[in-house]
N, C-alpha and C. Protein backbone atom coordinates (compact mmCIF):
# COMPACT_ATOMS: atom_id res chain seq x y z
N UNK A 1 105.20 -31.20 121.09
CA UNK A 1 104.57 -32.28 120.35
C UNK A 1 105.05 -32.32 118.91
N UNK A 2 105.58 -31.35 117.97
CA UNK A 2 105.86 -30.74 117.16
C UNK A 2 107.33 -32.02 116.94
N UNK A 3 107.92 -32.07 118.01
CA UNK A 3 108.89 -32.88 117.66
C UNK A 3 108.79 -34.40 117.56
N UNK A 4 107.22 -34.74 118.72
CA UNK A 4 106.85 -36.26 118.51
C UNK A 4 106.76 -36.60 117.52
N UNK A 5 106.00 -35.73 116.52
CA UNK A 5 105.45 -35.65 114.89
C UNK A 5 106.73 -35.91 113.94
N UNK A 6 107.81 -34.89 114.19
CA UNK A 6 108.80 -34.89 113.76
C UNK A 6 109.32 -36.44 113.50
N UNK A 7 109.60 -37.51 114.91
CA UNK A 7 110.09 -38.49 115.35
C UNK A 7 109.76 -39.65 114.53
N UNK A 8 108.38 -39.46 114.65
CA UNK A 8 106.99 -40.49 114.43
C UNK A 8 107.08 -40.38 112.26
N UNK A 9 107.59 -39.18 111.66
CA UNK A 9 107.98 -39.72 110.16
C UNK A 9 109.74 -39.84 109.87
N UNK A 10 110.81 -39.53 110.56
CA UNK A 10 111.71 -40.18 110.32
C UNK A 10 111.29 -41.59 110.57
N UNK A 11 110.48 -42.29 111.73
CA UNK A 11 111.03 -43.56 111.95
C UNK A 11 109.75 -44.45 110.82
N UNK A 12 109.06 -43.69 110.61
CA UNK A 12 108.01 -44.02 109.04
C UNK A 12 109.24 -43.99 108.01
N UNK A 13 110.25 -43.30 107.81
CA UNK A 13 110.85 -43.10 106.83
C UNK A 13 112.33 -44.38 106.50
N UNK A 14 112.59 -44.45 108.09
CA UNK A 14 113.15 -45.44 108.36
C UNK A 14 112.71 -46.99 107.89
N UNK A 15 111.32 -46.93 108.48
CA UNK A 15 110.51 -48.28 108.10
C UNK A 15 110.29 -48.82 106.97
N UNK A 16 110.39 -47.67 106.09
CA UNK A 16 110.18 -47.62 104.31
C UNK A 16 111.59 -48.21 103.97
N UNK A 17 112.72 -47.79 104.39
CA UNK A 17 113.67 -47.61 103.92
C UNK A 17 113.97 -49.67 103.94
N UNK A 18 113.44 -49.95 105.22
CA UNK A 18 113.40 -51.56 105.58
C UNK A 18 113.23 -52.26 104.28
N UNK A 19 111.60 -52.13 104.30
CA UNK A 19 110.94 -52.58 103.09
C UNK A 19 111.21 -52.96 101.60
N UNK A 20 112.08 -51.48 101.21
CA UNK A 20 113.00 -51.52 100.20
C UNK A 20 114.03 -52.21 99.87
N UNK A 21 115.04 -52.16 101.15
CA UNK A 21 115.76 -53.06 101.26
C UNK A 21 115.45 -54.48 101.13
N UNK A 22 114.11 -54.96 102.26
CA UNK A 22 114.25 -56.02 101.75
C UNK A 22 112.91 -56.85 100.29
N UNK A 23 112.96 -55.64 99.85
CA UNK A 23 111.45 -56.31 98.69
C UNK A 23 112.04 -57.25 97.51
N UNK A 24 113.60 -56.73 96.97
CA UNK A 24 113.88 -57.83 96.25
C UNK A 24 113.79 -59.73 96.39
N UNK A 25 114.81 -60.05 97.88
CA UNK A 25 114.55 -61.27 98.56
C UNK A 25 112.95 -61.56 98.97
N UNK A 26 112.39 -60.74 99.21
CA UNK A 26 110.94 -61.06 99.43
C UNK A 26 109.94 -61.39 97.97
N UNK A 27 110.47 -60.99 97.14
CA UNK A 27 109.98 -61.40 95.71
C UNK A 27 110.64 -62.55 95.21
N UNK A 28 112.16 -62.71 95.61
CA UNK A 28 112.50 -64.00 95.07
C UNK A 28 112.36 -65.15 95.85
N UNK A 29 111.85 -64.59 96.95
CA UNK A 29 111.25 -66.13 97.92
C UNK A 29 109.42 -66.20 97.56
N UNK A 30 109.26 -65.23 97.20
CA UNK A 30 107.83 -65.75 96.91
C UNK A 30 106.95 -65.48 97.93
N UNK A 31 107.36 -64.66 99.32
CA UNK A 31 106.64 -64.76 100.40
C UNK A 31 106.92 -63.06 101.05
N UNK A 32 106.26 -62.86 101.77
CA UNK A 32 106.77 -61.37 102.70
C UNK A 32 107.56 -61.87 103.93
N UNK A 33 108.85 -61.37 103.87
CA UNK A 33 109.40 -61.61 105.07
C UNK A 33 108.66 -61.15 106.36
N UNK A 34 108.84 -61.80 107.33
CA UNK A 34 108.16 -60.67 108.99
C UNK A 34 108.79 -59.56 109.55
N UNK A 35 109.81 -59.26 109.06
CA UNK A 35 110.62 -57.88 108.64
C UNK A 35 110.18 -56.86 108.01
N UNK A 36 109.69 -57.18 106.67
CA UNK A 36 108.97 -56.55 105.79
C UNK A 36 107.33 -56.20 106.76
N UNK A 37 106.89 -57.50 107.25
CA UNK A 37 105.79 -57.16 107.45
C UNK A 37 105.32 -55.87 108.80
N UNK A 38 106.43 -56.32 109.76
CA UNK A 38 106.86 -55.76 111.15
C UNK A 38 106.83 -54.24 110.60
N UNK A 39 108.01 -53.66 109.20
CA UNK A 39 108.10 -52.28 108.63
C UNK A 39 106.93 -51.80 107.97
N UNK A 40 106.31 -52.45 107.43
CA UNK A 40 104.83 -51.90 106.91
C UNK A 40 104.07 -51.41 107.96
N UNK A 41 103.86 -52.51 109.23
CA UNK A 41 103.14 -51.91 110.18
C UNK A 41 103.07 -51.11 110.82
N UNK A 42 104.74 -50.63 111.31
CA UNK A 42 105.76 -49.54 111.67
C UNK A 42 104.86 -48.05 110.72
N UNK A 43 105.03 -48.80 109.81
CA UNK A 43 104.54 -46.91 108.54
C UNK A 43 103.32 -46.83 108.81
N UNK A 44 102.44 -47.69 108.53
CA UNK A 44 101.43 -47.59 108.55
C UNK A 44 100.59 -46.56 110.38
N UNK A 45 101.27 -47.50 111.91
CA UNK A 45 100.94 -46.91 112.87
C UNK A 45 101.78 -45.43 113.08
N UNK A 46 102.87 -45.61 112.49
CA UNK A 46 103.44 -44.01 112.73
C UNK A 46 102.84 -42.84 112.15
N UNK A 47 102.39 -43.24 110.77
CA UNK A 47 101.73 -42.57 110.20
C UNK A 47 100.56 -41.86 110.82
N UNK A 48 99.44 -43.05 110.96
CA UNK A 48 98.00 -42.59 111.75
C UNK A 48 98.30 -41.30 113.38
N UNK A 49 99.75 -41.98 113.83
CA UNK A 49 99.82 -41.31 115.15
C UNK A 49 100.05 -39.88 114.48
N UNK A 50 100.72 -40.03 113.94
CA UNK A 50 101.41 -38.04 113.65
C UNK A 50 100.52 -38.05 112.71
N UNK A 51 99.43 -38.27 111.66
CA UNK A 51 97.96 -37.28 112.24
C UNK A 51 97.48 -37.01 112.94
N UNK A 52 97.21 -38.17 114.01
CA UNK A 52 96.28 -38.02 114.90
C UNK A 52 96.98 -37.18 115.91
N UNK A 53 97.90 -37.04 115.77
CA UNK A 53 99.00 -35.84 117.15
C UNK A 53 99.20 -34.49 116.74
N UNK A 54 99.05 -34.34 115.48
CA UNK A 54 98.96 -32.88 114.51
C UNK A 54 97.48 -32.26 114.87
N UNK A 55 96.47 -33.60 114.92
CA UNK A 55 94.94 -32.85 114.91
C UNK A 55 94.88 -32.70 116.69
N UNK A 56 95.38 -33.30 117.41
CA UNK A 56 95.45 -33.22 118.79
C UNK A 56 96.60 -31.47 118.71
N UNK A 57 97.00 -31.33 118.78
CA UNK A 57 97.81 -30.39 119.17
C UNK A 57 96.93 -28.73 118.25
N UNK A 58 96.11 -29.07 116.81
CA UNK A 58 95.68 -28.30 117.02
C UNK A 58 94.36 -27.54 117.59
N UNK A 59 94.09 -28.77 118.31
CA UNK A 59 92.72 -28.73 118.81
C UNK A 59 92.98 -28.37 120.48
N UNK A 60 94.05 -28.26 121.02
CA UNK A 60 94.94 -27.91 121.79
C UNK A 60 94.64 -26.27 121.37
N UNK A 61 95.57 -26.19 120.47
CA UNK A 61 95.46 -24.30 120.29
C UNK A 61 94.41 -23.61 119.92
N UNK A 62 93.62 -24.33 119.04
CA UNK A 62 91.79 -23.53 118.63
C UNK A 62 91.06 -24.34 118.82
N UNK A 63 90.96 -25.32 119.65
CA UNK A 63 89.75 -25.69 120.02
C UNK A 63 89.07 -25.88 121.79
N UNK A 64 88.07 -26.56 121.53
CA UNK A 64 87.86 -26.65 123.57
C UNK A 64 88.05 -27.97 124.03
N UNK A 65 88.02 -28.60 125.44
CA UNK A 65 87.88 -29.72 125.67
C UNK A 65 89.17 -30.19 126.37
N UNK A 66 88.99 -31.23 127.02
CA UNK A 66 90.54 -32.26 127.53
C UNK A 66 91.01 -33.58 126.38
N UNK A 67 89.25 -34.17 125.91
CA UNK A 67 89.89 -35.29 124.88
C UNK A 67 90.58 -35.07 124.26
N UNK A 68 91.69 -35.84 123.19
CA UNK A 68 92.01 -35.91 122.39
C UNK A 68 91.53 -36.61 121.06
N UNK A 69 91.39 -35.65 120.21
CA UNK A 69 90.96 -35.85 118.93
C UNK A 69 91.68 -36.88 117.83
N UNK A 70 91.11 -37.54 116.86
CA UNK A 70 91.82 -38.66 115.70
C UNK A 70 91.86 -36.72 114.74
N UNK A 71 92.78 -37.81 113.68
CA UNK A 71 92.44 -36.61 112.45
C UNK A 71 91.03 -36.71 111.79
N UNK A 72 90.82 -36.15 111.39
CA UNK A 72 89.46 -36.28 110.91
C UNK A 72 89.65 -36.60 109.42
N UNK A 73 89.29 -37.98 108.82
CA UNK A 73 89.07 -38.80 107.33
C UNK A 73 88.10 -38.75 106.78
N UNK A 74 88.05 -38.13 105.79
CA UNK A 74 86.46 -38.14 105.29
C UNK A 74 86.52 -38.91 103.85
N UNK A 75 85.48 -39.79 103.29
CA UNK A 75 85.34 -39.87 101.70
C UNK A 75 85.28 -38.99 100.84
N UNK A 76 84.42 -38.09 101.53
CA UNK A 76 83.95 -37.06 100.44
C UNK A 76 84.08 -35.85 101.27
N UNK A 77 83.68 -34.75 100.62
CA UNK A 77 84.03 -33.57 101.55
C UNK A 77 82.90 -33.34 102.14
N UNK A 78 82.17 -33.62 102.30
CA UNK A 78 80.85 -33.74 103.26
C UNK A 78 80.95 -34.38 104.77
N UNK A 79 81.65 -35.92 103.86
CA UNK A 79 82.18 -36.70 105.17
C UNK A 79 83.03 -36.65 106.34
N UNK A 80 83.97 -35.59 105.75
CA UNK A 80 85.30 -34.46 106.14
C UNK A 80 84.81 -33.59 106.85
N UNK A 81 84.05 -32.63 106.53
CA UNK A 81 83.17 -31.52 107.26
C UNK A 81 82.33 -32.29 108.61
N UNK A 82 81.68 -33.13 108.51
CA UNK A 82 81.14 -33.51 109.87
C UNK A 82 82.21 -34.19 110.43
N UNK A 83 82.78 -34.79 110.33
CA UNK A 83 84.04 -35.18 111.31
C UNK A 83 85.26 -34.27 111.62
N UNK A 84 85.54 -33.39 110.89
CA UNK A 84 86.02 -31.83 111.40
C UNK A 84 85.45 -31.37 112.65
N UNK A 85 84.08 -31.72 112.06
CA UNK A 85 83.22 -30.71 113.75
C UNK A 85 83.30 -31.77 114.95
N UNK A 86 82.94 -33.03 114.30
CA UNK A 86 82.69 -33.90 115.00
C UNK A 86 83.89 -33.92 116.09
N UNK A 87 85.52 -34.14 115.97
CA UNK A 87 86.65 -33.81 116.24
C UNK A 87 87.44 -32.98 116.76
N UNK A 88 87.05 -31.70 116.13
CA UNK A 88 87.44 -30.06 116.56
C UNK A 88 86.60 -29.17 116.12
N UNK A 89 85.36 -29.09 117.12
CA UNK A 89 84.34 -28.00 117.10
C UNK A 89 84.33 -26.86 116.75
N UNK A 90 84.22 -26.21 115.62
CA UNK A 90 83.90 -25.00 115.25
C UNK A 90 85.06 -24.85 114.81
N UNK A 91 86.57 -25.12 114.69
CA UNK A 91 87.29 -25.16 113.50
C UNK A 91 87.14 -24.22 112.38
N UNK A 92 86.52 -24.95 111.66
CA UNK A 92 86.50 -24.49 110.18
C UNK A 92 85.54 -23.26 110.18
N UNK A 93 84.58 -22.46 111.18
CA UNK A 93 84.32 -21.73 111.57
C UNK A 93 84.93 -20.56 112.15
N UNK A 94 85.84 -20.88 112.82
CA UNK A 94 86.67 -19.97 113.70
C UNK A 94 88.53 -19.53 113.18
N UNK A 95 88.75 -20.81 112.38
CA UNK A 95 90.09 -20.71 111.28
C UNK A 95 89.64 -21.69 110.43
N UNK A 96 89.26 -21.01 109.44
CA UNK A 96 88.65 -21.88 107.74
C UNK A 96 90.00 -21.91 107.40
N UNK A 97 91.28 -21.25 107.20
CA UNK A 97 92.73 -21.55 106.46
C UNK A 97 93.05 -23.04 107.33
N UNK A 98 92.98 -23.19 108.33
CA UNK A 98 93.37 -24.60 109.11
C UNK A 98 92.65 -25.66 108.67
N UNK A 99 91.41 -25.29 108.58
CA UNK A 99 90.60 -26.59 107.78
C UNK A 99 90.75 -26.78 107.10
N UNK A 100 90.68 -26.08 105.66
CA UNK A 100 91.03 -26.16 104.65
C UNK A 100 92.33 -26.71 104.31
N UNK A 101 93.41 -26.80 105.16
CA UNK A 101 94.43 -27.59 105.06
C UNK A 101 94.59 -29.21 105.62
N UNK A 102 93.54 -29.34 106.53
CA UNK A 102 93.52 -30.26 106.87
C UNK A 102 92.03 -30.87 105.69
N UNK A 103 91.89 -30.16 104.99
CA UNK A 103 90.71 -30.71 104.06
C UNK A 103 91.87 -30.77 102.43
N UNK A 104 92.87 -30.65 102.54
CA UNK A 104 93.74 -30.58 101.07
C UNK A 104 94.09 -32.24 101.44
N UNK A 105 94.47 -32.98 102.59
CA UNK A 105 94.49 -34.08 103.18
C UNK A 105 93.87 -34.89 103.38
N UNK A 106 92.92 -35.10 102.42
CA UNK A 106 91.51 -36.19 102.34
C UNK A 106 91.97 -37.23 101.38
N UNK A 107 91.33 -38.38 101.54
CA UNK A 107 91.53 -39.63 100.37
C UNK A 107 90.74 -39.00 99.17
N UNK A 108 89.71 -38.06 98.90
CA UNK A 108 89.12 -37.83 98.55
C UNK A 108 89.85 -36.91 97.09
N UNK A 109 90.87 -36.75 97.16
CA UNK A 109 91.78 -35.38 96.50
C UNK A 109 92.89 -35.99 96.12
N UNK A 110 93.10 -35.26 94.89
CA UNK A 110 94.27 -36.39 93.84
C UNK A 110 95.37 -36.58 94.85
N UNK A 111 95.92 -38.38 94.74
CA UNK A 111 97.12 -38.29 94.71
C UNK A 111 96.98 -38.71 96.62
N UNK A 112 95.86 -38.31 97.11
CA UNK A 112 95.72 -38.82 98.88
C UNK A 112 95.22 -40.00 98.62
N UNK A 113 94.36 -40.85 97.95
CA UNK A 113 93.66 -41.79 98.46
C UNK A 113 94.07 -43.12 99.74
N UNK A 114 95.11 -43.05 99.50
CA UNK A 114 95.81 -43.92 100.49
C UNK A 114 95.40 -43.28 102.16
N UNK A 115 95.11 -42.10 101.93
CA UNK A 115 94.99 -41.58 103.76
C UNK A 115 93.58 -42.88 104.05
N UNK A 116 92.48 -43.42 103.30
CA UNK A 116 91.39 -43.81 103.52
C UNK A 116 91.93 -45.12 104.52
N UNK A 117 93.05 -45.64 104.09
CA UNK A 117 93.68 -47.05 104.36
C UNK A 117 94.10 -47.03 105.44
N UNK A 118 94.75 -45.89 106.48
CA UNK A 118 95.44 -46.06 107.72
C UNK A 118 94.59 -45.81 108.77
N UNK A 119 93.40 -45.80 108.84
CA UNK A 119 92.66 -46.62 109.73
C UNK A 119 92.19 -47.86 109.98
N UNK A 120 91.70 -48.61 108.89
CA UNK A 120 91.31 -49.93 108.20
C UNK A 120 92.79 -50.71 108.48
N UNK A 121 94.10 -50.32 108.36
CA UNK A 121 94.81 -51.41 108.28
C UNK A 121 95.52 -51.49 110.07
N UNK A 122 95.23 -50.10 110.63
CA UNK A 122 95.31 -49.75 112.25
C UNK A 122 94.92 -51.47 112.86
């Protein structure tokens, strides 16, 4: 799975790379091309998947169950903590270093706020 993840931000990286290319013509027409728009959407769903396939795979190795888990988004770190459990049970209980990394990854913490957005724009 390690490599889906892998896959899933080159072709985020790819999609960016679109965007760039085309943001000048898209400013001098005054409009977003559907190119542009098609690559935003591209980043935006690749993105959500390789969280949501990072928190699946480790809920795979320390946690219980057949579902598959989203990443867990919180506002605040409160909001984070019950959807941790909510997601991957006992977690942050059983490996606090794993949570805690997946808690450095909150909108909530300089410089993330954008993680709040790739569900909402899903």
């Amino acid at each position: 799975m390690a490599d889906s993840v892998d896959v899933l931000i080159r072709k985020a990286g790819e999609a960016l790379k679109t965007v760039r290319e085309n943001y000048e013509a898209d400013l001098s027409a005054k409009r977003v091309s559907d190119d542009t728009l098609y690559a935003v959407g591209q980043i935006v769903i690749d993105c959500q998947r390789a969280l949501d396939m990072t928190a699946t795979k480790v809920k795979a190795k320390y946690g219980s169950g057949a579902w598959k888990p989203y990443y867990p988004i919180g506002k605040t770190p409160e909001e984070f903590d019950a959807k941790l459990e909510d997601q991957i049970k006992g977690l942050a209980a059983s490996h606090p270093k794993i949570a805690k990394a997946f808690g450095r990854h909150q909108p909530y913490r300089p410089k993330r706020a954008e993680l709040a957005y790739l569900k909402p724009l899903r």
